[in-house]
C-alpha atoms as a PDB file:
ATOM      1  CA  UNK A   1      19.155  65.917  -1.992  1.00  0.00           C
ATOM      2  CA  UNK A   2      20.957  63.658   0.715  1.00  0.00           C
ATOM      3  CA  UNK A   3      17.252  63.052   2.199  1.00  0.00           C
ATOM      4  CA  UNK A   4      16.001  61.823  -1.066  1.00  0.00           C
ATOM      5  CA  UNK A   5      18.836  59.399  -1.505  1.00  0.00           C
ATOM      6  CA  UNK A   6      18.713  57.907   1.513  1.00  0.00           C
ATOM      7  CA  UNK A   7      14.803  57.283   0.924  1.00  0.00           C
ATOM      8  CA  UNK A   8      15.596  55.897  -2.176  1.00  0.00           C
ATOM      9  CA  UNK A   9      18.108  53.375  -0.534  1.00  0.00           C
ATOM     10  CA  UNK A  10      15.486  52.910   1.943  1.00  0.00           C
ATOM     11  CA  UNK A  11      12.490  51.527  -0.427  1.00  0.00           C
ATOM     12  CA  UNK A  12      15.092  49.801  -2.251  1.00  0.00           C
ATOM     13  CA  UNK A  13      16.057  47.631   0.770  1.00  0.00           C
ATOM     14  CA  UNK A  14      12.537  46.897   1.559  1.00  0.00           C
ATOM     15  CA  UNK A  15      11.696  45.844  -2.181  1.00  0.00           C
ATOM     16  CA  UNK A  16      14.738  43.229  -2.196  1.00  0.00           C
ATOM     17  CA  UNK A  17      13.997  41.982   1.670  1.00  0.00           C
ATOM     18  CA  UNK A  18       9.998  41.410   0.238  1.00  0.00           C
ATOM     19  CA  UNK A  19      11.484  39.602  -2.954  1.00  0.00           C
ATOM     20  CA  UNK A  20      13.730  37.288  -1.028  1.00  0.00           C
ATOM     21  CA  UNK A  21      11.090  36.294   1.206  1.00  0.00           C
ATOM     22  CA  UNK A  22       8.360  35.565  -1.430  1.00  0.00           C
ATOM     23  CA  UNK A  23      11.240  33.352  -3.293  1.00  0.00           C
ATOM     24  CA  UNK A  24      11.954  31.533  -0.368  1.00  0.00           C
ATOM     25  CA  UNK A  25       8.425  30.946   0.916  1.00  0.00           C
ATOM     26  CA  UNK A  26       7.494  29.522  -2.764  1.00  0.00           C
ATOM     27  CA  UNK A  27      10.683  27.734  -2.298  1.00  0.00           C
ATOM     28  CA  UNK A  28       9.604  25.826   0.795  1.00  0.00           C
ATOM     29  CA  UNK A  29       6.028  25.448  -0.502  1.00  0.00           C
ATOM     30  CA  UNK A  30       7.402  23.397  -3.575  1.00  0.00           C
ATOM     31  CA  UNK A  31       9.816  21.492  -1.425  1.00  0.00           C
ATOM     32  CA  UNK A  32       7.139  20.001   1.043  1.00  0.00           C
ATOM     33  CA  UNK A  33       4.367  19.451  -2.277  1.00  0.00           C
ATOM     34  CA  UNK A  34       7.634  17.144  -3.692  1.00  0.00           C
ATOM     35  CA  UNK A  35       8.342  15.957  -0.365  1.00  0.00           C
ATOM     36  CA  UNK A  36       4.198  14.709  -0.408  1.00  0.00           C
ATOM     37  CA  UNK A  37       4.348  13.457  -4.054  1.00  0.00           C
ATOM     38  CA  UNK A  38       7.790  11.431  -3.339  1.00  0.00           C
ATOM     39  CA  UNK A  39       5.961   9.843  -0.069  1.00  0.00           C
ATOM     40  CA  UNK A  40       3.227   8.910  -2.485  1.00  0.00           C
ATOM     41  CA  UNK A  41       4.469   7.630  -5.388  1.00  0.00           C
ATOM     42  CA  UNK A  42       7.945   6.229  -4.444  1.00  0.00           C
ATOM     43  CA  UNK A  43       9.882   5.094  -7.053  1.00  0.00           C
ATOM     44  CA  UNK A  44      11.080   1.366  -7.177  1.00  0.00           C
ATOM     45  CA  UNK A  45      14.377   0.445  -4.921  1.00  0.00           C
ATOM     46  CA  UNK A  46      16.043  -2.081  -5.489  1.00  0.00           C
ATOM     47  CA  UNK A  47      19.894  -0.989  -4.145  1.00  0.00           C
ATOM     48  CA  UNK A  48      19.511  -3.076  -0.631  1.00  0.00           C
ATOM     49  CA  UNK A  49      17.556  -6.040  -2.201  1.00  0.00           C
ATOM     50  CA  UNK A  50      18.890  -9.704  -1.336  1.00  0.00           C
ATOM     51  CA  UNK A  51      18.207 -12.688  -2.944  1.00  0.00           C
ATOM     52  CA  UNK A  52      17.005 -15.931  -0.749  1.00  0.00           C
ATOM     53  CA  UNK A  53      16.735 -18.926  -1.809  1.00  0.00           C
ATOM     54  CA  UNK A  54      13.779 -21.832  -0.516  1.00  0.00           C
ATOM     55  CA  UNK A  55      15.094 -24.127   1.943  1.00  0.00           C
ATOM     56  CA  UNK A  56      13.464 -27.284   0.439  1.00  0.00           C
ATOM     57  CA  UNK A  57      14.292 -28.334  -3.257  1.00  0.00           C
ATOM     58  CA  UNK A  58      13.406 -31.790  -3.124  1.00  0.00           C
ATOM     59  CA  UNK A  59       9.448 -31.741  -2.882  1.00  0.00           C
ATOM     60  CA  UNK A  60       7.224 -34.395  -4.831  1.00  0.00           C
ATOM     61  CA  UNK A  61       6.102 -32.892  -7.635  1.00  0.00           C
ATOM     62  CA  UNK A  62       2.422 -33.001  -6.660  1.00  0.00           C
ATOM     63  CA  UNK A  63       3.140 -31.384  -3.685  1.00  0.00           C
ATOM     64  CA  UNK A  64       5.014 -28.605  -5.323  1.00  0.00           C
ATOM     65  CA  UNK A  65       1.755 -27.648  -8.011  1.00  0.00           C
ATOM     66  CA  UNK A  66      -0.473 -27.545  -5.247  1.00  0.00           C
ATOM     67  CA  UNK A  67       2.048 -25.229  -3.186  1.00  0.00           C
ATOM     68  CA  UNK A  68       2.238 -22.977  -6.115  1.00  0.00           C
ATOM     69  CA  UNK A  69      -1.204 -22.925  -6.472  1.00  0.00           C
ATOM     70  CA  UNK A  70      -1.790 -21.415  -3.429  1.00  0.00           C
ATOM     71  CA  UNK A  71       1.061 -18.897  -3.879  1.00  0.00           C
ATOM     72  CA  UNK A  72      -1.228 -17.817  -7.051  1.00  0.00           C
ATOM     73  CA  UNK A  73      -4.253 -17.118  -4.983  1.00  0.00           C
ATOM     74  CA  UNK A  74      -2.563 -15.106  -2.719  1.00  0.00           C
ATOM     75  CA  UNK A  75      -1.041 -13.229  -5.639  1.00  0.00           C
ATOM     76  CA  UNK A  76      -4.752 -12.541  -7.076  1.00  0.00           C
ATOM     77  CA  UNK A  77      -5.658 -11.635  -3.419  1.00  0.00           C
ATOM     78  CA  UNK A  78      -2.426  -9.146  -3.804  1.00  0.00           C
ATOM     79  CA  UNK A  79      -3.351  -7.752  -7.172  1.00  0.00           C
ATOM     80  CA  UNK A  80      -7.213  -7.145  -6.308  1.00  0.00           C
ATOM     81  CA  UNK A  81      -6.388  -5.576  -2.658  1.00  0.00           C
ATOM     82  CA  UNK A  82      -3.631  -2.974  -4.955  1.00  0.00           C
ATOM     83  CA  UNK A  83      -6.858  -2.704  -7.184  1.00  0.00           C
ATOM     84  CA  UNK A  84      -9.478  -2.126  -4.465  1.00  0.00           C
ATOM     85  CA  UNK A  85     -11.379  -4.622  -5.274  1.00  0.00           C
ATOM     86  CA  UNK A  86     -12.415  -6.525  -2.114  1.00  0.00           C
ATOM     87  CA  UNK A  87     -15.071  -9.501  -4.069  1.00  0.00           C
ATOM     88  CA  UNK A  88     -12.027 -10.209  -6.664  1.00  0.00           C
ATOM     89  CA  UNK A  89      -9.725 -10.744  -3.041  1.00  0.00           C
ATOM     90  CA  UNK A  90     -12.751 -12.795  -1.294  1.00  0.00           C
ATOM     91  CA  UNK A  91     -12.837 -15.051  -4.184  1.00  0.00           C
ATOM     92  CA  UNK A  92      -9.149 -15.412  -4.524  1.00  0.00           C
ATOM     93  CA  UNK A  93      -9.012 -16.370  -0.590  1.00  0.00           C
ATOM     94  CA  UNK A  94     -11.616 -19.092  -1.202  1.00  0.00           C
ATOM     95  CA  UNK A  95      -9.378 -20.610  -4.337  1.00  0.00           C
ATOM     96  CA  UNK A  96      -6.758 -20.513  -1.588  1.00  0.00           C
ATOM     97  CA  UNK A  97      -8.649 -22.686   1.123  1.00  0.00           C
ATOM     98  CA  UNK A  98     -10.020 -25.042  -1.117  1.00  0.00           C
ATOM     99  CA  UNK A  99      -6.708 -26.088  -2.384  1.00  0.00           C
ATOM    100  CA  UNK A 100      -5.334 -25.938   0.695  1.00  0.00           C
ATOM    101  CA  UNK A 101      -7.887 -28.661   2.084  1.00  0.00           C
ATOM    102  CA  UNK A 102      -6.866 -30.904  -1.419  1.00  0.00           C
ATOM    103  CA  UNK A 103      -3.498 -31.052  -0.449  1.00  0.00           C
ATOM    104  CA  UNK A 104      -1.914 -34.266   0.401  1.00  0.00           C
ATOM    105  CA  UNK A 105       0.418 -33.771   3.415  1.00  0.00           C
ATOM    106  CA  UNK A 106       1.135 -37.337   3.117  1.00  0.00           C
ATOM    107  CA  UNK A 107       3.592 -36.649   0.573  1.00  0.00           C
ATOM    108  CA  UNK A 108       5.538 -34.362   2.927  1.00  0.00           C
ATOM    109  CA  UNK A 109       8.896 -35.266   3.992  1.00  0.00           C
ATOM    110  CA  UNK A 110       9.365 -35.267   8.062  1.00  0.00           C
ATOM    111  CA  UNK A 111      10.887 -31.907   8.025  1.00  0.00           C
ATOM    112  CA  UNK A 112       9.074 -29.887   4.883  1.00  0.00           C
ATOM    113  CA  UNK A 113       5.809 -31.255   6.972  1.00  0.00           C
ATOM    114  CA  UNK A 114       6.846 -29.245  10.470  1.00  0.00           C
ATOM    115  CA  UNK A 115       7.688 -26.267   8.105  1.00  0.00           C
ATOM    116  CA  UNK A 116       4.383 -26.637   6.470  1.00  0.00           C
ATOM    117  CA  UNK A 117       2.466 -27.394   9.762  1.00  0.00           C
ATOM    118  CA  UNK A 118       3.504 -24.066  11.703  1.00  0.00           C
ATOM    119  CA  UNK A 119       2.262 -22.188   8.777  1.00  0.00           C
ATOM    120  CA  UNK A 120      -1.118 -24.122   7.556  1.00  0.00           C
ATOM    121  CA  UNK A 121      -3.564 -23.092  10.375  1.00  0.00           C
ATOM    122  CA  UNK A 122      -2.991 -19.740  10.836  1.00  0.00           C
ATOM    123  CA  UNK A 123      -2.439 -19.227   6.535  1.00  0.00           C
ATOM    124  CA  UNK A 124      -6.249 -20.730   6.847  1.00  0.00           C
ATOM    125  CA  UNK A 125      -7.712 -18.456   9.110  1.00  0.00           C
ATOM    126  CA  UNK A 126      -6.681 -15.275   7.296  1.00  0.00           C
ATOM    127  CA  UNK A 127      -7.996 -16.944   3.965  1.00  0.00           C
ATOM    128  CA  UNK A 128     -11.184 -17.294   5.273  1.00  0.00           C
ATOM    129  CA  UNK A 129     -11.676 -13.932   6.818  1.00  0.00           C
ATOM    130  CA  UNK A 130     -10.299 -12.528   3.395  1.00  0.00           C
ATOM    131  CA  UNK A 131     -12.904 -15.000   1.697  1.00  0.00           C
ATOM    132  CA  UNK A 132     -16.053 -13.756   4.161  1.00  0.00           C
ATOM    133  CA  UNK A 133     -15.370 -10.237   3.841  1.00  0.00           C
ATOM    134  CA  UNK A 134     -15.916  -8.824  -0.176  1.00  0.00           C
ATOM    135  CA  UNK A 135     -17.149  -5.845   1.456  1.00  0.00           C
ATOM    136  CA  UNK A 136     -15.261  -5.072   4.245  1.00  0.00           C
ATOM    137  CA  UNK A 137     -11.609  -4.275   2.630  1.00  0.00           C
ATOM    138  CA  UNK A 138     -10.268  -2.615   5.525  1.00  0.00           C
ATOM    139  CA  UNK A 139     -10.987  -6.217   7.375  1.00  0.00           C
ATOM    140  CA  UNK A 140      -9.479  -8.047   4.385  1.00  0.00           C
ATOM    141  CA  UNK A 141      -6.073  -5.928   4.372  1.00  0.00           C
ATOM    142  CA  UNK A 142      -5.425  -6.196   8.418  1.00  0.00           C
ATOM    143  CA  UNK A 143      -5.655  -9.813   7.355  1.00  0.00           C
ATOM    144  CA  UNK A 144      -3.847  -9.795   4.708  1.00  0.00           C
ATOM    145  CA  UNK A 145      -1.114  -8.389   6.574  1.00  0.00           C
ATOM    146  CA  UNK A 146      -0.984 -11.499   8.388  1.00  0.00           C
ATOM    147  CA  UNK A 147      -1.498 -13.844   5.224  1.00  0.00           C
ATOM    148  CA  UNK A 148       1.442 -12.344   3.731  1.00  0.00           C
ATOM    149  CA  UNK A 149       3.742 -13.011   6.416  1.00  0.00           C
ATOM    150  CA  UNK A 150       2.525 -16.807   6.593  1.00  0.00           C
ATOM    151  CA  UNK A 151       3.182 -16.990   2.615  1.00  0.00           C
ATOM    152  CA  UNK A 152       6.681 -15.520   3.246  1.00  0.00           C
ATOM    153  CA  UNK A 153       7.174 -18.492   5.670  1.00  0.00           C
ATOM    154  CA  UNK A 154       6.033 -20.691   2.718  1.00  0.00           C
ATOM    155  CA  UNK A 155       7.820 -19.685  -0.453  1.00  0.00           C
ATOM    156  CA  UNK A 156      11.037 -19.244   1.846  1.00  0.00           C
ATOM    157  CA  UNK A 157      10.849 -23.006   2.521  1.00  0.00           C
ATOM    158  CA  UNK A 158       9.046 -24.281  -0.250  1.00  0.00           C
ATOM    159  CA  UNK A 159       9.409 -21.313  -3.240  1.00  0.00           C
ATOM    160  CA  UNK A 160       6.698 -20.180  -5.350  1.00  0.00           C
ATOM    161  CA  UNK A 161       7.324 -21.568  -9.220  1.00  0.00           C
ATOM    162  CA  UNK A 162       8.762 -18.260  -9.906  1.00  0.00           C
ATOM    163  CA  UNK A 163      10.949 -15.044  -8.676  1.00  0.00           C
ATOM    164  CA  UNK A 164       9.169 -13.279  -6.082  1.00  0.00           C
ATOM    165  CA  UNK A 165       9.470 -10.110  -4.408  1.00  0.00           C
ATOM    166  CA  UNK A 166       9.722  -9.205  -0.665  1.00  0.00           C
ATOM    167  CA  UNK A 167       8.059  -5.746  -0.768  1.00  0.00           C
ATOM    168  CA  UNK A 168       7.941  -3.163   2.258  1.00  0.00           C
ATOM    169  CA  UNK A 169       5.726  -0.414   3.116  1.00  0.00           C
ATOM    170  CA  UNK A 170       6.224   1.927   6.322  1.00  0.00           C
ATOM    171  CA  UNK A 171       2.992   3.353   6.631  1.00  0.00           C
ATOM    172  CA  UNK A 172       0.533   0.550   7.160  1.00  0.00           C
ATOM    173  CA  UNK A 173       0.802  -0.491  10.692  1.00  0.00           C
ATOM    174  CA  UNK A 174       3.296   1.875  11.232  1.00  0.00           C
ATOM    175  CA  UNK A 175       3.108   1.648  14.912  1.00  0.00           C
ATOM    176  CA  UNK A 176       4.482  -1.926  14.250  1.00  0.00           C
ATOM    177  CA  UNK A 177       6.913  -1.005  12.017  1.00  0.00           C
ATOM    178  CA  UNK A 178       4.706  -1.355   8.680  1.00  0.00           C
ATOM    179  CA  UNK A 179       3.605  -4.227   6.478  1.00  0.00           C
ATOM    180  CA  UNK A 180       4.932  -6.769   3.885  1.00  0.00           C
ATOM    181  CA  UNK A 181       3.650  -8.344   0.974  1.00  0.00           C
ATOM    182  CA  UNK A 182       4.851 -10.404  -1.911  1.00  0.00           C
ATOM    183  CA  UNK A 183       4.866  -9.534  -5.660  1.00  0.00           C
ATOM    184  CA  UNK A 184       5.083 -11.283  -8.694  1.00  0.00           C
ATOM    185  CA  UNK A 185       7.135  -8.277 -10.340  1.00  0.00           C
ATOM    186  CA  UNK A 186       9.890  -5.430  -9.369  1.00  0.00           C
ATOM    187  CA  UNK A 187       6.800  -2.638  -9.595  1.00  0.00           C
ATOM    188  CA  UNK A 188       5.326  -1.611  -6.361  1.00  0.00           C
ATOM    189  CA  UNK A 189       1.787  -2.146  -6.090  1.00  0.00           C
ATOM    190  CA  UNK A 190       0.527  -1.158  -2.782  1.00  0.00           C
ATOM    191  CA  UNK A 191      -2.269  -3.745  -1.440  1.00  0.00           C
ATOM    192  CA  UNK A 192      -2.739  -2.204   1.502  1.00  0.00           C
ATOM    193  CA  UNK A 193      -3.546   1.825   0.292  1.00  0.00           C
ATOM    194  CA  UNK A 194      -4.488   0.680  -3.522  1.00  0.00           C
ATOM    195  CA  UNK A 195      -4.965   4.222  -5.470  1.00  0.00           C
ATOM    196  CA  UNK A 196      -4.707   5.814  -2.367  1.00  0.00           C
ATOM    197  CA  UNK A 197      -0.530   5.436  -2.202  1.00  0.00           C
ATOM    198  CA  UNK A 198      -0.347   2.432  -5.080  1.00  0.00           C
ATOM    199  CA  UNK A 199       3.812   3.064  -4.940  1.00  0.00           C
ATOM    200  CA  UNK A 200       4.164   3.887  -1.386  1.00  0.00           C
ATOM    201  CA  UNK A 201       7.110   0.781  -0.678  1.00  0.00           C
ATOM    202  CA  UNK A 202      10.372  -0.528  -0.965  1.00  0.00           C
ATOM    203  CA  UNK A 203      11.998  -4.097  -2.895  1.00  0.00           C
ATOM    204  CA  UNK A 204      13.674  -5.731   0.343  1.00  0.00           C
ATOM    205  CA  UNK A 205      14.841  -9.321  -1.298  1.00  0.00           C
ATOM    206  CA  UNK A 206      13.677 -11.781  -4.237  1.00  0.00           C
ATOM    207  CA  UNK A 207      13.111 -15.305  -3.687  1.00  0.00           C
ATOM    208  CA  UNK A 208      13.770 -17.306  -6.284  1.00  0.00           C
END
């Protein structure tokens, strides 16, 4: 009788030890498939987010619609990157150019001029790379990378006609500490993974 008891308490032990484990397997399997899903869709943060405000308030008013012209292009060359849809980016980037080769520097002040100088050539080059390449978006985003930071240089000095958002993601270029773009709205929209990660990013400031 004292052999079948301890049998019993035997298969007992096992059962529970097999139970746990299963549990806690399943466990870590839902933890890393959350983990995954929260990497790809992040939600919207906006806890660290600072607000900036443009250097230069006292532009001609010509000056300004032509600067916030080409702060709309590069938002259309934003919104059809997050859509993947490199001929909608090319011809945004070619809106860009052409306005920038309209615009009357003339009307510059000594100062707003140097800002707009260190930014003009390079914001040209990346435009017309962007513009040359409908179907080659891989090209287009390593250059839009580039863009973005040159617009960030702009609306900081000059603004944009409207709030804008400084937007962060870690993955693209990671090696160089990841990418920026600007946005039009709190919602991350990923131009540089589109439906691949469309919410993989972070709010860092607004301009406005």
């Amino acid at each position: 009788m004292k052999q079948i008891f301890n049998v019993l308490i035997v298969i007992i032990t096992v059962a529970f030890t097999s139970c746990n484990s299963g549990d806690k397997s399943s466990k870590e399997n839902d933890m890393s498939k959350m983990n995954a899903d929260t990497t790809k869709n992040a939600l919207v943060d906006t806890t660290h987010m600072t607000e900036v405000t443009p250097a230069f308030s006292n532009l001609d008013p010509k000056l300004t619609t032509s600067l916030n012209t080409i702060v709309n292009h590069y938002l259309h060359v934003k919104n059809a990157l997050a859509s993947d849809n490199g001929s909608e980016a090319a011809s945004a980037a070619k809106g860009m150019e052409k306005v920038m080769s309209g615009l009357d520097k003339s009307l510059f002040a000594a100062d707003q001029k140097k800002a707009y100088d260190d930014i003009e050539e390079d914001l040209k080059e990346h435009a017309e790379h962007i513009g040359k390449n409908g179907d080659n978006i891989k090209h287009q985003r390593e250059h839009f990378s580039m863009m973005s930071e040159d617009v960030y240089d702009l609306v900081r000095a000059f603004g944009g006609g409207q709030a804008l958002y400084h937007d962060h993601c870690p993955m693209y270029n990671r090696d160089n500490g990841g990418a920026m773009w600007l946005s039009e709205t709190k919602e991350v929209k990923n131009p540089y993974f589109g439906s691949e990660m469309p919410r993989c990013g972070k709010v860092e400031e607004v301009i406005k």
